[in-house]
Protein backbone atom coordinates (compact mmCIF):
# COMPACT_ATOMS: atom_id res chain seq x y z
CA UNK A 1 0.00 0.00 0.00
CA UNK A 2 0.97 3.45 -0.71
CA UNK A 3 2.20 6.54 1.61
CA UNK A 4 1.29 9.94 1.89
CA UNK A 5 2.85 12.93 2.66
CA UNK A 6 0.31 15.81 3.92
CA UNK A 7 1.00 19.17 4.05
CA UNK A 8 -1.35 22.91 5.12
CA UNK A 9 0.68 26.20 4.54
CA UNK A 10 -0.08 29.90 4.13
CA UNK A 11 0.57 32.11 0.81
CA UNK A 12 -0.01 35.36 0.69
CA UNK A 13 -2.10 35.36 -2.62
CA UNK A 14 -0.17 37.86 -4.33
CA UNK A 15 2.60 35.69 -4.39
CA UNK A 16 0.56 32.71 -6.18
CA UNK A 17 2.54 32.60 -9.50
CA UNK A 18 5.53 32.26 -7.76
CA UNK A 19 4.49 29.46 -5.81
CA UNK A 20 2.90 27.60 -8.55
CA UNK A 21 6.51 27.87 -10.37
CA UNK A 22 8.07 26.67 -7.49
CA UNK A 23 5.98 24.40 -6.95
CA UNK A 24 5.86 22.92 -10.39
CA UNK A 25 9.97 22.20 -10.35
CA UNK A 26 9.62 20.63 -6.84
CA UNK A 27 7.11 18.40 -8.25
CA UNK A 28 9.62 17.21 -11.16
CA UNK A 29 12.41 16.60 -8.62
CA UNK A 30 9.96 14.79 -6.44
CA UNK A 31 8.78 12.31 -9.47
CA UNK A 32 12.78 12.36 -10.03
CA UNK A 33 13.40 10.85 -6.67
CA UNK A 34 10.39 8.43 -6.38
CA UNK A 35 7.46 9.99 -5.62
CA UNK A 36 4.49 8.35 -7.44
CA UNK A 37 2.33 11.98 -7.30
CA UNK A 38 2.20 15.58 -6.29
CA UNK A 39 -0.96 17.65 -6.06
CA UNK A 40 -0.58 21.17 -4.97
CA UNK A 41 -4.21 22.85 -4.27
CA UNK A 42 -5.14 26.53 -3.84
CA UNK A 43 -8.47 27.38 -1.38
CA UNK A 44 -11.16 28.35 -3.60
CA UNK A 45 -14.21 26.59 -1.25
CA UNK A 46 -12.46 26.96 2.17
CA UNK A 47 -15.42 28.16 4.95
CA UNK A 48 -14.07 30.01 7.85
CA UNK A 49 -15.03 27.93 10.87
CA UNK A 50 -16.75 29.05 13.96
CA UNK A 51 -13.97 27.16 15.90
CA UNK A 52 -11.72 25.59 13.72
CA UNK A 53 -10.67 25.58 10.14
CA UNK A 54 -7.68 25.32 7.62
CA UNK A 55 -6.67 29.70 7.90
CA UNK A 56 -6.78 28.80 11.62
CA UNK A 57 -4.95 26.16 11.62
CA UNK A 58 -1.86 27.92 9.58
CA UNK A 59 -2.82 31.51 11.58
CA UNK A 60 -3.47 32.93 7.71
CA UNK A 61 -3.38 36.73 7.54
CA UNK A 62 -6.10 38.43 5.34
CA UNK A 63 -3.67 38.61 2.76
CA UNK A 64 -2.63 34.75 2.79
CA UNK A 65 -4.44 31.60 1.37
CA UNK A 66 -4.29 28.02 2.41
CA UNK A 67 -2.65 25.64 -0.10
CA UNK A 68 -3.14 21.57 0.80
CA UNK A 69 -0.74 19.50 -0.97
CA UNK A 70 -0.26 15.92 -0.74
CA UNK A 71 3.01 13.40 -2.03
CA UNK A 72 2.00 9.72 -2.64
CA UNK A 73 4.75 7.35 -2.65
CA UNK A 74 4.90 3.88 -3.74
CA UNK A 75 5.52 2.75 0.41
CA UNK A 76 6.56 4.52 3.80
CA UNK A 77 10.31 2.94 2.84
CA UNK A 78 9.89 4.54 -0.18
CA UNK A 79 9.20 7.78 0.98
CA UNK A 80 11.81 7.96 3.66
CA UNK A 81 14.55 7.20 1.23
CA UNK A 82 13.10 9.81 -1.17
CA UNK A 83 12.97 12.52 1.54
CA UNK A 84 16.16 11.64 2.69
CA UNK A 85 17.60 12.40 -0.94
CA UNK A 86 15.25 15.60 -1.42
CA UNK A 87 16.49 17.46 1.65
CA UNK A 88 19.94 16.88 -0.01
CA UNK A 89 19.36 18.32 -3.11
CA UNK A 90 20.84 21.14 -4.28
CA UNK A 91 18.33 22.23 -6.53
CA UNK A 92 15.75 21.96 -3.69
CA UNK A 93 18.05 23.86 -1.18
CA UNK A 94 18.31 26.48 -4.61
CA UNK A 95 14.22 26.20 -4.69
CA UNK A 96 13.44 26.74 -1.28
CA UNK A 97 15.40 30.57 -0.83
CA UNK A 98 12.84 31.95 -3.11
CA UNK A 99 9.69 30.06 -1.50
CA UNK A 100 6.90 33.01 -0.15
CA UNK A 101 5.86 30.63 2.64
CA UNK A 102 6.59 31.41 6.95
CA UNK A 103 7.63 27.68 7.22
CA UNK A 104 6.73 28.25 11.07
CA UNK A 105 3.17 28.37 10.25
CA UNK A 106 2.89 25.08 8.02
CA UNK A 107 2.43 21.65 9.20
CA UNK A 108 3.08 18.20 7.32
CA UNK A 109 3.08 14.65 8.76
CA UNK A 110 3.10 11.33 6.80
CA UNK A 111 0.09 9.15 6.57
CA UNK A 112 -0.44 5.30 6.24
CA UNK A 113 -3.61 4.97 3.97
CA UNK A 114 -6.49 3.04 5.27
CA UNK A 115 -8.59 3.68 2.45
CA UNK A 116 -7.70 3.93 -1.12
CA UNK A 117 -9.97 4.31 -4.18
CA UNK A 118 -8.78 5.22 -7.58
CA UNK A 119 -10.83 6.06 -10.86
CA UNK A 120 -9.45 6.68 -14.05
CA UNK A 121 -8.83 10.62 -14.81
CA UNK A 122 -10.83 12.19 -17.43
């Protein structure tokens, strides 16, 4: 069974494009270094909770949105060895100077799937 990487972070929305670039070459040395699949998602139907929700749960500013991304690798082994090799990367390390994100603010954890159901795309 496959692994997954979660992550929430803030981006201040005027900073989108660059994101999206960055996040596009990430996603190429990810693939690179096993990772089966990146998604990368900007709010668009996020409500704001009356005690908890996703801008709440990265402190968003009025000027931020809440991206959700999610790595699946092919197993937890997998995705350890793949991290490993990602932090090492010099591109990465190049990538991540120019990132618009207050890395204090995100959270991340890795996830053992209990579920899995896939359709074919359109």
């Amino acid at each position: 069974m496959s692994y997954i990487d979660g992550y929430v972070l803030p981006v201040p929305r005027d900073q989108k494009a660059l994101y999206t670039e960055i996040a596009r070459k990430a996603a190429a040395i990810y693939k690179e270094l096993g990772a089966l699949e990146l998604v990368e998602c900007w709010a668009d139907d996020v409500p704001h909770g009356k005690q908890t929700d996703f801008y709440r749960s990265v402190q968003a500013s009025e000027e931020e949105e809440v991206v959700l991304s999610w790595v699946i690798w092919p197993s937890r082994k997998a995705r350890d060895e793949g991290s490993a090799k990602i932090m090492a990367d010099p591109r990465m390390t190049e990538l991540m100077k120019d990132i618009p994100v207050d890395g204090k603010r995100m959270f991340w954890g890795g996830f053992e799937p209990i579920v899995e159901m896939r359709s074919a795309r359109p």
